[in-house]
PDB file of N, CA and C in Angstrom:
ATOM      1  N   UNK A   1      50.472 106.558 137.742  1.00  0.00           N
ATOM      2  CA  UNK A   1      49.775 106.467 136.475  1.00  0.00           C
ATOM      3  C   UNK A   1      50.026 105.110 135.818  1.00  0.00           C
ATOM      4  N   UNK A   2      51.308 104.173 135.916  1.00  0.00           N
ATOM      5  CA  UNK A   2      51.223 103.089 134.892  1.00  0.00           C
ATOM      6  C   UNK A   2      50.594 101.988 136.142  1.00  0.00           C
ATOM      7  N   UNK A   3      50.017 102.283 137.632  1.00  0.00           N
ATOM      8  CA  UNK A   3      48.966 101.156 137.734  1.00  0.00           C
ATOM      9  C   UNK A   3      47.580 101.222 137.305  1.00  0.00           C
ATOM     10  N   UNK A   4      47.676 102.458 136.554  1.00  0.00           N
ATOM     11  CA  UNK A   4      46.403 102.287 135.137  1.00  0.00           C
ATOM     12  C   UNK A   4      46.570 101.673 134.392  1.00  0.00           C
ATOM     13  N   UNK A   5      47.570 101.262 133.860  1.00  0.00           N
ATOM     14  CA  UNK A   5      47.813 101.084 132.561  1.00  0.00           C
ATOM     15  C   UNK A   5      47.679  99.289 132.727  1.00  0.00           C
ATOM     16  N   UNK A   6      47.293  98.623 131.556  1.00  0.00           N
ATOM     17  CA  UNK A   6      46.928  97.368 131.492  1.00  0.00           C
ATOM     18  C   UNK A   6      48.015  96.413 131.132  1.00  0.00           C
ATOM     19  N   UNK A   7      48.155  95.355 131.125  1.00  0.00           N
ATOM     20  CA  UNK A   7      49.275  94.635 130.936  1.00  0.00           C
ATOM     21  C   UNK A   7      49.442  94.413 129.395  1.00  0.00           C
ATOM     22  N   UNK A   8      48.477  94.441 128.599  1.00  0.00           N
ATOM     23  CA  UNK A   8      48.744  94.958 126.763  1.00  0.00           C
ATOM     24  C   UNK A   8      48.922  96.448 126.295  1.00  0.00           C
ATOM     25  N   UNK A   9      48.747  96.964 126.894  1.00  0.00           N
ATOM     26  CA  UNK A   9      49.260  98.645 126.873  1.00  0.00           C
ATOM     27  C   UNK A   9      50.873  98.584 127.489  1.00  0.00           C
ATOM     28  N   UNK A  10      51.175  98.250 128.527  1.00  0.00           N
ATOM     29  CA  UNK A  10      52.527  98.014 128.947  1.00  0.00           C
ATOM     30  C   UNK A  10      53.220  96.874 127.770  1.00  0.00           C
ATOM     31  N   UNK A  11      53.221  95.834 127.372  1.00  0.00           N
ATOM     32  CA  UNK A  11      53.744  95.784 126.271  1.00  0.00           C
ATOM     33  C   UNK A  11      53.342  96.023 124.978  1.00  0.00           C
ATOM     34  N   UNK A  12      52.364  97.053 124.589  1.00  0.00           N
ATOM     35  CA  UNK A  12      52.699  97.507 123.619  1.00  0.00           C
ATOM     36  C   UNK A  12      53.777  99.222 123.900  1.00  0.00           C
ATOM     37  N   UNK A  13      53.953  99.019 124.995  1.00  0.00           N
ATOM     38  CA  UNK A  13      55.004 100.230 125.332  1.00  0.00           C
ATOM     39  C   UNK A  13      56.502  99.570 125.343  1.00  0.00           C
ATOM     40  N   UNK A  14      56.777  98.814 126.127  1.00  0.00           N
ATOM     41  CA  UNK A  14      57.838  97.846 125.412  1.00  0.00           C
ATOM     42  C   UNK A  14      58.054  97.394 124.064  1.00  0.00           C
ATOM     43  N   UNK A  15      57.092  96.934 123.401  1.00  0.00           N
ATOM     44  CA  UNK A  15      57.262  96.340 121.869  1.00  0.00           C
ATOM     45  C   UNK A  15      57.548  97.674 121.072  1.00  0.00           C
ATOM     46  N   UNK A  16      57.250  98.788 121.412  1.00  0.00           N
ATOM     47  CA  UNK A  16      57.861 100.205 121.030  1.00  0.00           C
ATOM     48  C   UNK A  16      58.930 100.400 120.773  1.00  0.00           C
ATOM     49  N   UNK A  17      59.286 100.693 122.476  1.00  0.00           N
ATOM     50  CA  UNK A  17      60.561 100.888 122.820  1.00  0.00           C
ATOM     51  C   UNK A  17      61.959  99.944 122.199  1.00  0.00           C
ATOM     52  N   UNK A  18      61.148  98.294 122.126  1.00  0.00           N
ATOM     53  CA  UNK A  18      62.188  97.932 121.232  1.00  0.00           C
ATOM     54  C   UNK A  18      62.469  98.042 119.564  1.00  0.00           C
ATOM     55  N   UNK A  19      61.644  98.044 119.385  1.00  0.00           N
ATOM     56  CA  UNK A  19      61.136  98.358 117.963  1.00  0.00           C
ATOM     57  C   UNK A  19      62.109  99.666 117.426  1.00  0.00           C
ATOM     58  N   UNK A  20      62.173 101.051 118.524  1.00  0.00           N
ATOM     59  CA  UNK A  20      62.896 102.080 118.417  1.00  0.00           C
ATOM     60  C   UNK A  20      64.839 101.442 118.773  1.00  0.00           C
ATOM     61  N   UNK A  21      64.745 100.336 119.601  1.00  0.00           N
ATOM     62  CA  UNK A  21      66.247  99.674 120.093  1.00  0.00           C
ATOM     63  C   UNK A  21      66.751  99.667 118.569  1.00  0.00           C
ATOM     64  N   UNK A  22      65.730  98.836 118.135  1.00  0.00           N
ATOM     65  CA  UNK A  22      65.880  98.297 116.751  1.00  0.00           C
ATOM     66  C   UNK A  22      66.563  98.907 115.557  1.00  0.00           C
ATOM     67  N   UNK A  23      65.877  99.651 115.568  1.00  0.00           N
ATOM     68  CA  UNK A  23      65.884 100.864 114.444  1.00  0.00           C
ATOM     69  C   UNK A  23      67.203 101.184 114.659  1.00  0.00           C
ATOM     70  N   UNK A  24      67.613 101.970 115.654  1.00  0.00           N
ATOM     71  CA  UNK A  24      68.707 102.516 116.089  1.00  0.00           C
ATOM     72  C   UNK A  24      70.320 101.350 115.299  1.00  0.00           C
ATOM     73  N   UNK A  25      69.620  99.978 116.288  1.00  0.00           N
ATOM     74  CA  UNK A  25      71.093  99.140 115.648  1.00  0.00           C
ATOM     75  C   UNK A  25      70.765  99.100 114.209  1.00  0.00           C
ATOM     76  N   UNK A  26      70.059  98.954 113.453  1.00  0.00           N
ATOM     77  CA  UNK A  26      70.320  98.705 112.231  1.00  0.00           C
ATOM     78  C   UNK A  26      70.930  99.954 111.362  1.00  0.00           C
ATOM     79  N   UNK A  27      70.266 101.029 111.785  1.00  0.00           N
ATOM     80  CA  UNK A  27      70.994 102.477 111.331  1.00  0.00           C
ATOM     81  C   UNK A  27      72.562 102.126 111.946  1.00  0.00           C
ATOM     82  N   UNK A  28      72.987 101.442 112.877  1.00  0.00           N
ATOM     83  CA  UNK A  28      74.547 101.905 113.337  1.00  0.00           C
ATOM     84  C   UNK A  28      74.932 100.960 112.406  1.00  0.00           C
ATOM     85  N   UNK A  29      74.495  99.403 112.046  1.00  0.00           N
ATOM     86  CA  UNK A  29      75.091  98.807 111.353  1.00  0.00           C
ATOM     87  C   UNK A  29      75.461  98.571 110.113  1.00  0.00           C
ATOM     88  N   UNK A  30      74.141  99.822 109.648  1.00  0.00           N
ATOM     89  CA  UNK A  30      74.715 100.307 107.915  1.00  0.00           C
ATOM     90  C   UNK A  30      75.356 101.359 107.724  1.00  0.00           C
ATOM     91  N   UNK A  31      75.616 102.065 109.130  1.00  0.00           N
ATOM     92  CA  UNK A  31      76.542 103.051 108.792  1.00  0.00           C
ATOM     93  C   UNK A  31      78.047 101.846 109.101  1.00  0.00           C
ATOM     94  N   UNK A  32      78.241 101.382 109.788  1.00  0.00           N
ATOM     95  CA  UNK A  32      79.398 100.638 109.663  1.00  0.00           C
ATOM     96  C   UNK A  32      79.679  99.710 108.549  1.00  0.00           C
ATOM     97  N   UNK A  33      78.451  98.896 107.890  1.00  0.00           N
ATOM     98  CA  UNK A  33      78.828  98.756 106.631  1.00  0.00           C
ATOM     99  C   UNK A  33      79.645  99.555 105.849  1.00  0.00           C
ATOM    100  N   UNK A  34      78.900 101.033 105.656  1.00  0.00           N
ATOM    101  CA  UNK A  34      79.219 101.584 104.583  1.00  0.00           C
ATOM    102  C   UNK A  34      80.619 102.002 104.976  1.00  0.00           C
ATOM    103  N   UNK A  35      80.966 102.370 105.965  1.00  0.00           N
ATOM    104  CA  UNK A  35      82.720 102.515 106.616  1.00  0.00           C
ATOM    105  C   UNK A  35      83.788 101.316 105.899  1.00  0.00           C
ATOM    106  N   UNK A  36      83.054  99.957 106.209  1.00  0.00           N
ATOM    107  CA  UNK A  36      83.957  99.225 105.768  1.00  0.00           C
ATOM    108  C   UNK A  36      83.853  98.835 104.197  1.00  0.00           C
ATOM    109  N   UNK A  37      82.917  99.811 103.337  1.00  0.00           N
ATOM    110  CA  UNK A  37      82.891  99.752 102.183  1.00  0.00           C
ATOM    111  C   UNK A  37      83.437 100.628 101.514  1.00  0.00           C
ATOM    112  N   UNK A  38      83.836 101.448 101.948  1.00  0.00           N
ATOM    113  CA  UNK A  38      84.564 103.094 101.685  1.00  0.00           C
ATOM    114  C   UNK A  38      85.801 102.728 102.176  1.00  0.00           C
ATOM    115  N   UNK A  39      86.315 102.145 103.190  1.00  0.00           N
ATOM    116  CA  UNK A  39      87.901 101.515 103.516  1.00  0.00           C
ATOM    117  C   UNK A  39      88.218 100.726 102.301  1.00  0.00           C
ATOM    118  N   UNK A  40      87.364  99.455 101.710  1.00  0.00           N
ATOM    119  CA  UNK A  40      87.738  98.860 100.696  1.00  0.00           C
ATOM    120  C   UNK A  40      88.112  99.654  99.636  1.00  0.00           C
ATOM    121  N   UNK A  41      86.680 100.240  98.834  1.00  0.00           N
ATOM    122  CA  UNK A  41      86.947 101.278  98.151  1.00  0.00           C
ATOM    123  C   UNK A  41      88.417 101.638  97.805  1.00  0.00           C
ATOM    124  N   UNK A  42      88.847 102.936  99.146  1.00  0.00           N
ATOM    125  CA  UNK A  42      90.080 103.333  99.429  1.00  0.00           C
ATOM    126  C   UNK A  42      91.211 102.341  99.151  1.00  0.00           C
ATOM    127  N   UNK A  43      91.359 100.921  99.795  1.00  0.00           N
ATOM    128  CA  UNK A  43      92.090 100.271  99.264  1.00  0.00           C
ATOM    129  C   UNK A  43      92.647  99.901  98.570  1.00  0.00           C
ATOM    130  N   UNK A  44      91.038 100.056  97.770  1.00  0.00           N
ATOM    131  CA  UNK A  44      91.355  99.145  96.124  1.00  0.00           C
ATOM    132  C   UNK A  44      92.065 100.693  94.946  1.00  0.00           C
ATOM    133  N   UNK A  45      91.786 101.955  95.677  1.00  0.00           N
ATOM    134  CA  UNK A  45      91.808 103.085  94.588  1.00  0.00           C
ATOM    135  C   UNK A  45      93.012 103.770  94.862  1.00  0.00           C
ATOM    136  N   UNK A  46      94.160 103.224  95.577  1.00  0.00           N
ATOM    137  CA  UNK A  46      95.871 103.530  96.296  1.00  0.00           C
ATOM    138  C   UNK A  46      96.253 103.337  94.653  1.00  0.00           C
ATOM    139  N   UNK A  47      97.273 104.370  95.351  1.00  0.00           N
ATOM    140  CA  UNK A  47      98.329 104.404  93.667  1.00  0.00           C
ATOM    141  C   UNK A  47      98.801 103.092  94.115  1.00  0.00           C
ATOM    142  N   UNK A  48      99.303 102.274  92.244  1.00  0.00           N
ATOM    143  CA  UNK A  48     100.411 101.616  92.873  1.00  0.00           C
ATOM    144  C   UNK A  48     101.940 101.881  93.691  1.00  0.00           C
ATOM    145  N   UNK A  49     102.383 101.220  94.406  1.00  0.00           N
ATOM    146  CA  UNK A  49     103.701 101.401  94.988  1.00  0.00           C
ATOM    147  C   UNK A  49     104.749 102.127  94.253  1.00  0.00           C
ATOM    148  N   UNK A  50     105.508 102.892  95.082  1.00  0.00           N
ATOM    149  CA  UNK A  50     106.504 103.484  94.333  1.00  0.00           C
ATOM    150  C   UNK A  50     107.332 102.481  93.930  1.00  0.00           C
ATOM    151  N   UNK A  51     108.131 102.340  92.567  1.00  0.00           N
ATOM    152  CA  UNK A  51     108.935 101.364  92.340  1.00  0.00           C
ATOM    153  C   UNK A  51     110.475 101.618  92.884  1.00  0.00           C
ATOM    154  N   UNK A  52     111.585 100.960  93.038  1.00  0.00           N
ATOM    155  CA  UNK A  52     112.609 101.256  93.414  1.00  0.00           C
ATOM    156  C   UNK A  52     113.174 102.167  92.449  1.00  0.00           C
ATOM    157  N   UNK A  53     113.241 102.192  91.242  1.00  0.00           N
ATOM    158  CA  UNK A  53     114.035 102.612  90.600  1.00  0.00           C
ATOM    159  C   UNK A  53     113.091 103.094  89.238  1.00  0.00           C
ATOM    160  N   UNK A  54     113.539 104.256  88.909  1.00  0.00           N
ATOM    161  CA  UNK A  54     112.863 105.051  86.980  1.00  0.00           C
ATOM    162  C   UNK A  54     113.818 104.910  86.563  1.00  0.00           C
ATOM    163  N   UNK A  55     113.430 105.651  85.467  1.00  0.00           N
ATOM    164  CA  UNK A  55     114.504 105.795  84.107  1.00  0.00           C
ATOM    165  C   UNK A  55     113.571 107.220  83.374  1.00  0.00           C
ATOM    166  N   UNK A  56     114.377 107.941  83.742  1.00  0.00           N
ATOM    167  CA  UNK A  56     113.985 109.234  83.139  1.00  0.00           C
ATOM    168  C   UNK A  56     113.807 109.538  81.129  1.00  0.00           C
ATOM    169  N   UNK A  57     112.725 109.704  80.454  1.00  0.00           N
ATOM    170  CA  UNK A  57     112.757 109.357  79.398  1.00  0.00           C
ATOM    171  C   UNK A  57     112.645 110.399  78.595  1.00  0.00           C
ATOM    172  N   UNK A  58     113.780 110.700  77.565  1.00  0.00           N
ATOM    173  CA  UNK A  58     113.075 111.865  76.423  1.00  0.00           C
ATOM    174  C   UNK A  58     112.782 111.812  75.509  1.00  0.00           C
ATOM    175  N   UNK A  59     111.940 112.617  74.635  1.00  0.00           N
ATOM    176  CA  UNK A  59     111.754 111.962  73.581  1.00  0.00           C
ATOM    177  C   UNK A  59     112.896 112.577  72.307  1.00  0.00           C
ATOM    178  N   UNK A  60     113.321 111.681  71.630  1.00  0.00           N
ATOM    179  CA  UNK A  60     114.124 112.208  70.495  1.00  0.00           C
ATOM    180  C   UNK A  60     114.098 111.491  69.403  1.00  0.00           C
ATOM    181  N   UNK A  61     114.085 112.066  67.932  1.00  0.00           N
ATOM    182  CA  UNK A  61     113.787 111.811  66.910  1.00  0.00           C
ATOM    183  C   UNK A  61     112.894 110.749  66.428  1.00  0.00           C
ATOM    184  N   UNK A  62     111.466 111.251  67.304  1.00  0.00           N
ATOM    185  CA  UNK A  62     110.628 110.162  67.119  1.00  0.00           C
ATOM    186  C   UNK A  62     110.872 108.708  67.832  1.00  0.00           C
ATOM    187  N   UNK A  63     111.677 108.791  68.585  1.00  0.00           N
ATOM    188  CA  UNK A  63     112.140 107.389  69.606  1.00  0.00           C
ATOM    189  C   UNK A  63     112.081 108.680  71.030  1.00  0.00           C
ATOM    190  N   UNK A  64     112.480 107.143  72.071  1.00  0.00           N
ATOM    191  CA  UNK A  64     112.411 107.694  73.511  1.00  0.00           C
ATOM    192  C   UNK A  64     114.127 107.212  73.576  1.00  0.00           C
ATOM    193  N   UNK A  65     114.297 108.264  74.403  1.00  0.00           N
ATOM    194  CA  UNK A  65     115.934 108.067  74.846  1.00  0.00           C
ATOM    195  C   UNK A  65     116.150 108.410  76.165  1.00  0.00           C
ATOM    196  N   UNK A  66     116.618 107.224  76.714  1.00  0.00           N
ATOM    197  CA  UNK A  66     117.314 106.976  77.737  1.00  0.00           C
ATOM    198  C   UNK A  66     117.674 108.294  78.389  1.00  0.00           C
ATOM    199  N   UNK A  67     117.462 109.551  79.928  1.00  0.00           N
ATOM    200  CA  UNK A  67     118.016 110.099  80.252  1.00  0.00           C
ATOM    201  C   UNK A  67     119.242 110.210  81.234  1.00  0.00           C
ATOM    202  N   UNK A  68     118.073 109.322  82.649  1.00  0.00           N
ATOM    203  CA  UNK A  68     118.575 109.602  83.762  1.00  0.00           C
ATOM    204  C   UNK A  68     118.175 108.606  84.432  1.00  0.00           C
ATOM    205  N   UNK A  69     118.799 108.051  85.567  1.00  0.00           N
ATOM    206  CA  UNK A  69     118.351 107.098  86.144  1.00  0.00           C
ATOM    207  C   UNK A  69     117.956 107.425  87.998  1.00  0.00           C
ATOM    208  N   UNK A  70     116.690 107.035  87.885  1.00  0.00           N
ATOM    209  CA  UNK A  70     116.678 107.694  89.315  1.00  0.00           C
ATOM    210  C   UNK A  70     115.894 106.927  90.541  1.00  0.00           C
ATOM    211  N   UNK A  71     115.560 107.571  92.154  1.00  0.00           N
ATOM    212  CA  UNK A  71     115.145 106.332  93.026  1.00  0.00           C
ATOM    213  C   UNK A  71     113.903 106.535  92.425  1.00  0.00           C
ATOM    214  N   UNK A  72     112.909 105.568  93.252  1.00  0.00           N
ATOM    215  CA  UNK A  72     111.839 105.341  92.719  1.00  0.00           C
ATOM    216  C   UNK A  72     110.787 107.149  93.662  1.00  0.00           C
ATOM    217  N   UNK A  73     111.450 107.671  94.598  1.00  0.00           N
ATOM    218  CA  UNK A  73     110.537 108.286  95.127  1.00  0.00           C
ATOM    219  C   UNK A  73     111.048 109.778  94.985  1.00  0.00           C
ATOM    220  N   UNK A  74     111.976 109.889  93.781  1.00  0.00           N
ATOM    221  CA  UNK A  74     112.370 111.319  93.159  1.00  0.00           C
ATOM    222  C   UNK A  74     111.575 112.356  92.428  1.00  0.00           C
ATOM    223  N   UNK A  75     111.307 113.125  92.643  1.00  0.00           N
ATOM    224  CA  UNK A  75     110.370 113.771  91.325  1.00  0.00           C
ATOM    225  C   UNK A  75     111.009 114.373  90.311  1.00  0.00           C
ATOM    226  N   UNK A  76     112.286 114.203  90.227  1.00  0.00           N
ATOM    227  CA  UNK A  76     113.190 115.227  89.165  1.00  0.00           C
ATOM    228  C   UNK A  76     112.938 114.340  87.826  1.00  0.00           C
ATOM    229  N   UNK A  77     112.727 113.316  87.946  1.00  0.00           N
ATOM    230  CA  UNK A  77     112.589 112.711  86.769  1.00  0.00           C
ATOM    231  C   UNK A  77     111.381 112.942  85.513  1.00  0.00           C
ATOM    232  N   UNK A  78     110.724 113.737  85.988  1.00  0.00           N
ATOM    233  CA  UNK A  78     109.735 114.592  84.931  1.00  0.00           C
ATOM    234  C   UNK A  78     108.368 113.323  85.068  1.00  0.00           C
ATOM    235  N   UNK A  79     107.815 113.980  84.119  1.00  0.00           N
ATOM    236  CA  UNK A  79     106.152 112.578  83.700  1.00  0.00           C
ATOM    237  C   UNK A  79     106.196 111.461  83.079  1.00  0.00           C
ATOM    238  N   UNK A  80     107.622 111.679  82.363  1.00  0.00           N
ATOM    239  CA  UNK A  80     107.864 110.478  81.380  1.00  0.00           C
ATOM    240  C   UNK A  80     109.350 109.782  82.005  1.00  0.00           C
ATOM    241  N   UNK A  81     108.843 108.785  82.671  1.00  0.00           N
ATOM    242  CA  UNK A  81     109.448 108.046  83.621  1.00  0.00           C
ATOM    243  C   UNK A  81     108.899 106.565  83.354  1.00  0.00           C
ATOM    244  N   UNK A  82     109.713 105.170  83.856  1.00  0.00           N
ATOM    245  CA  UNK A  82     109.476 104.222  83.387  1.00  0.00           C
ATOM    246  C   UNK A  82     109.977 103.023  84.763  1.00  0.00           C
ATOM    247  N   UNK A  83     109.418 102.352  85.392  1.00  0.00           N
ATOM    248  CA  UNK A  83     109.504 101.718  86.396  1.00  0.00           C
ATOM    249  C   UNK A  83     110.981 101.398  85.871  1.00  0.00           C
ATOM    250  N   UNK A  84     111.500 100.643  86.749  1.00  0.00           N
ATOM    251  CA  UNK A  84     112.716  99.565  86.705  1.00  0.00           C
ATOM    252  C   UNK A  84     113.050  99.216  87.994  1.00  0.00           C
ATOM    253  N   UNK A  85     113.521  97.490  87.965  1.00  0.00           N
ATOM    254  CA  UNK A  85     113.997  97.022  88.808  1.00  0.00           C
ATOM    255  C   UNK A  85     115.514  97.181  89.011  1.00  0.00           C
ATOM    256  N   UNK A  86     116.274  97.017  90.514  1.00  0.00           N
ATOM    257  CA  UNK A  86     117.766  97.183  90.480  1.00  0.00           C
ATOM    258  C   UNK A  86     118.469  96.891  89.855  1.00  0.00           C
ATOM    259  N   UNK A  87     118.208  95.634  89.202  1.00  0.00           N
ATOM    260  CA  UNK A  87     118.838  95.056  88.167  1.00  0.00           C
ATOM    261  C   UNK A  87     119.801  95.832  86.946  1.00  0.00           C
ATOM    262  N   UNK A  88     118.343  96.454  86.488  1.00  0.00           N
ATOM    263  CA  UNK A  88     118.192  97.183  85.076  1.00  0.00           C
ATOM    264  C   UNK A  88     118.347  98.952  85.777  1.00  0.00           C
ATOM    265  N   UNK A  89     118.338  99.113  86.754  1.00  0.00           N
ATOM    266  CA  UNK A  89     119.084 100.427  87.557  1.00  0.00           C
ATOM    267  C   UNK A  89     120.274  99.946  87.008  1.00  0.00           C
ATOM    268  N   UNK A  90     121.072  99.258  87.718  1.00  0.00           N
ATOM    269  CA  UNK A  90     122.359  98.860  87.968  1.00  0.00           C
ATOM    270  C   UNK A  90     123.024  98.928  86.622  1.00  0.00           C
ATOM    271  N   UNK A  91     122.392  98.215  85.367  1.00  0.00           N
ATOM    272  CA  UNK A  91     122.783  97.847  84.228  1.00  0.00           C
ATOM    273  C   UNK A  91     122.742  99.784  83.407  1.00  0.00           C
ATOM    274  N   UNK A  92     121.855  99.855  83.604  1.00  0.00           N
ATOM    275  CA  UNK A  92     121.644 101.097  83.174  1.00  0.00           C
ATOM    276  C   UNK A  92     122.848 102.253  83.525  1.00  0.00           C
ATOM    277  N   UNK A  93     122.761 102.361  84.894  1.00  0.00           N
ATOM    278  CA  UNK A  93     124.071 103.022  84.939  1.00  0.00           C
ATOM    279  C   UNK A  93     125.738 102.810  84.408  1.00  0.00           C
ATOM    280  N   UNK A  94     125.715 101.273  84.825  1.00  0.00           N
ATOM    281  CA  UNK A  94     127.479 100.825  84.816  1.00  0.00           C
ATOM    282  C   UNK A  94     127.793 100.511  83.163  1.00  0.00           C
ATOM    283  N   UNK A  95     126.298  99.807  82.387  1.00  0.00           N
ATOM    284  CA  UNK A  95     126.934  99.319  80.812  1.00  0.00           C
ATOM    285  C   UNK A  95     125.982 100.327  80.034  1.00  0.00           C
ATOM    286  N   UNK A  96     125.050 100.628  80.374  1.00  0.00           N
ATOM    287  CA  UNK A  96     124.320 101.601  79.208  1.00  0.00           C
ATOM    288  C   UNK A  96     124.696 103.158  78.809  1.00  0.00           C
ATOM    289  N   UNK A  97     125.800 103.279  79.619  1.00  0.00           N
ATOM    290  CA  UNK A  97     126.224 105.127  80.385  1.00  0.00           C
ATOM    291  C   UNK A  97     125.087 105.862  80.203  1.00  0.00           C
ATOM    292  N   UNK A  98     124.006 105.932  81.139  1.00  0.00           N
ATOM    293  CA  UNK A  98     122.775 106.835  81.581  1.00  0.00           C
ATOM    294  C   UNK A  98     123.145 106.916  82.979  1.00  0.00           C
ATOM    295  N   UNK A  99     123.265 108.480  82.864  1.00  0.00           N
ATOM    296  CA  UNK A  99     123.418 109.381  84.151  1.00  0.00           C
ATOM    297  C   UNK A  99     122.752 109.186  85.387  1.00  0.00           C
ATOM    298  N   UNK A 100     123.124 109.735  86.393  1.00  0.00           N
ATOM    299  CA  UNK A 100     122.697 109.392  87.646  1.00  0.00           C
ATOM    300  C   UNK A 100     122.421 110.640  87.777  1.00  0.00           C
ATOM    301  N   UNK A 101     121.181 110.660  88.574  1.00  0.00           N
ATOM    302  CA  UNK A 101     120.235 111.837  88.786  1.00  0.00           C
ATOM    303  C   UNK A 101     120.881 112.686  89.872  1.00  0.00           C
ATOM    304  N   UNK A 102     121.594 113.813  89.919  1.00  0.00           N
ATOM    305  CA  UNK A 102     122.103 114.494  90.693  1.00  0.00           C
ATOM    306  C   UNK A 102     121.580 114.972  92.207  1.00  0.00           C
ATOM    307  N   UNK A 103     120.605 114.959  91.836  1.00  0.00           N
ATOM    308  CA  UNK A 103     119.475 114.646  93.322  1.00  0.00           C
ATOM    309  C   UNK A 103     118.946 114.206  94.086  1.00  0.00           C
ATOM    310  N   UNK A 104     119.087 112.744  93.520  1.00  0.00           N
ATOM    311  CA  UNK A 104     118.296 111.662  94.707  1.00  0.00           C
ATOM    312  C   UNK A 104     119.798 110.854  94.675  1.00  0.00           C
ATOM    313  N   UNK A 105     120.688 110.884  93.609  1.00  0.00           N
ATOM    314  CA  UNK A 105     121.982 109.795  93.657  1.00  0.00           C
ATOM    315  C   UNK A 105     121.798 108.957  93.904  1.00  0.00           C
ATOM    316  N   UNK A 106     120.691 107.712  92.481  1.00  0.00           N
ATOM    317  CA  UNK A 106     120.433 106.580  92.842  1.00  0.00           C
ATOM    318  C   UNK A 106     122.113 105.582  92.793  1.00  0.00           C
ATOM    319  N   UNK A 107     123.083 106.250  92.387  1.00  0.00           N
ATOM    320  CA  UNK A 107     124.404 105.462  92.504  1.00  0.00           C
ATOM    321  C   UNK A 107     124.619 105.335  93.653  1.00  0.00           C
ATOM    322  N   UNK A 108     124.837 105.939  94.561  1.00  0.00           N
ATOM    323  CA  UNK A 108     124.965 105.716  95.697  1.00  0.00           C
ATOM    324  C   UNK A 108     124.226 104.670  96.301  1.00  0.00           C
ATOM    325  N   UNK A 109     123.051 104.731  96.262  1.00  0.00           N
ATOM    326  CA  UNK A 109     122.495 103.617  97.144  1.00  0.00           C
ATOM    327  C   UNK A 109     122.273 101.918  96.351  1.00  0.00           C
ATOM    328  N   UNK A 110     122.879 102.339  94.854  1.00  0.00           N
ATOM    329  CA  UNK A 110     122.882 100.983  94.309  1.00  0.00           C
ATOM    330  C   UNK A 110     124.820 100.644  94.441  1.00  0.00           C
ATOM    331  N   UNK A 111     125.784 101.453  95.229  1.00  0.00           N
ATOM    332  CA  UNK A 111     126.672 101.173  95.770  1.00  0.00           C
ATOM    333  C   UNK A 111     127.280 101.219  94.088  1.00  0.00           C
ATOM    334  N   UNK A 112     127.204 102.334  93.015  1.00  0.00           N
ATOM    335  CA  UNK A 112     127.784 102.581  92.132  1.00  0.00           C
ATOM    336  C   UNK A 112     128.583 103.756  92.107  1.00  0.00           C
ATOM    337  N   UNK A 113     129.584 104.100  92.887  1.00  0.00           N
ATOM    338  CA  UNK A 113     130.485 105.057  92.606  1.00  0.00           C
ATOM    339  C   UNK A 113     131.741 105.418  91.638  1.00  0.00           C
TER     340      UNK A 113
END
């Protein structure tokens, strides 16, 4: 049957067929767009990093007071928690006397016994 067929009928059967090639890559390449737009996305929408160190906070007489001092990846420290660097860990425990969290024992690993 295709030595019926004429040599502009045969490529308009090719110019088809690619035409359908076509289609196909551009559908794969906006679905891969959108992959690497949804990875960004994701990227950009990460909690920030756990910090090394909180400071467990309560509230009292209309001020916040100092509780507990804890690692950065403890949950005992409640919602009202406050980043800190080792520094101000360190200071916190040895000159401010705020407790060390009985559970994660950030003294220990800031080598405060």
């Amino acid at each position: 049957m295709s030595d019926n067929l004429s040599r502009l009928d045969r490529l308009r059967i090719v110019r088809e067929w690619q035409a359908y090639q076509l289609g196909r890559t551009d559908r794969t390449i906006a679905e891969l767009e959108e992959r690497e737009a949804s990875a960004v996305r994701a990227a950009r929408a990460k909690p920030p990093p756990v910090a090394g160190w909180k400071l467990s906070v309560l509230r009292a007489g209309g001020g916040n007071q100092a509780d507990s001092v804890h690692t950065g990846d403890c949950g005992m420290g409640g919602k009202r928690t406050e980043a800190m660097t080792r520094e101000q860990a360190l200071r916190a425990l040895t000159q401010d006397g705020v407790t060390a969290c009985p559970y994660c024992r950030p003294d220990r690993e800031l080598g405060v016994l």
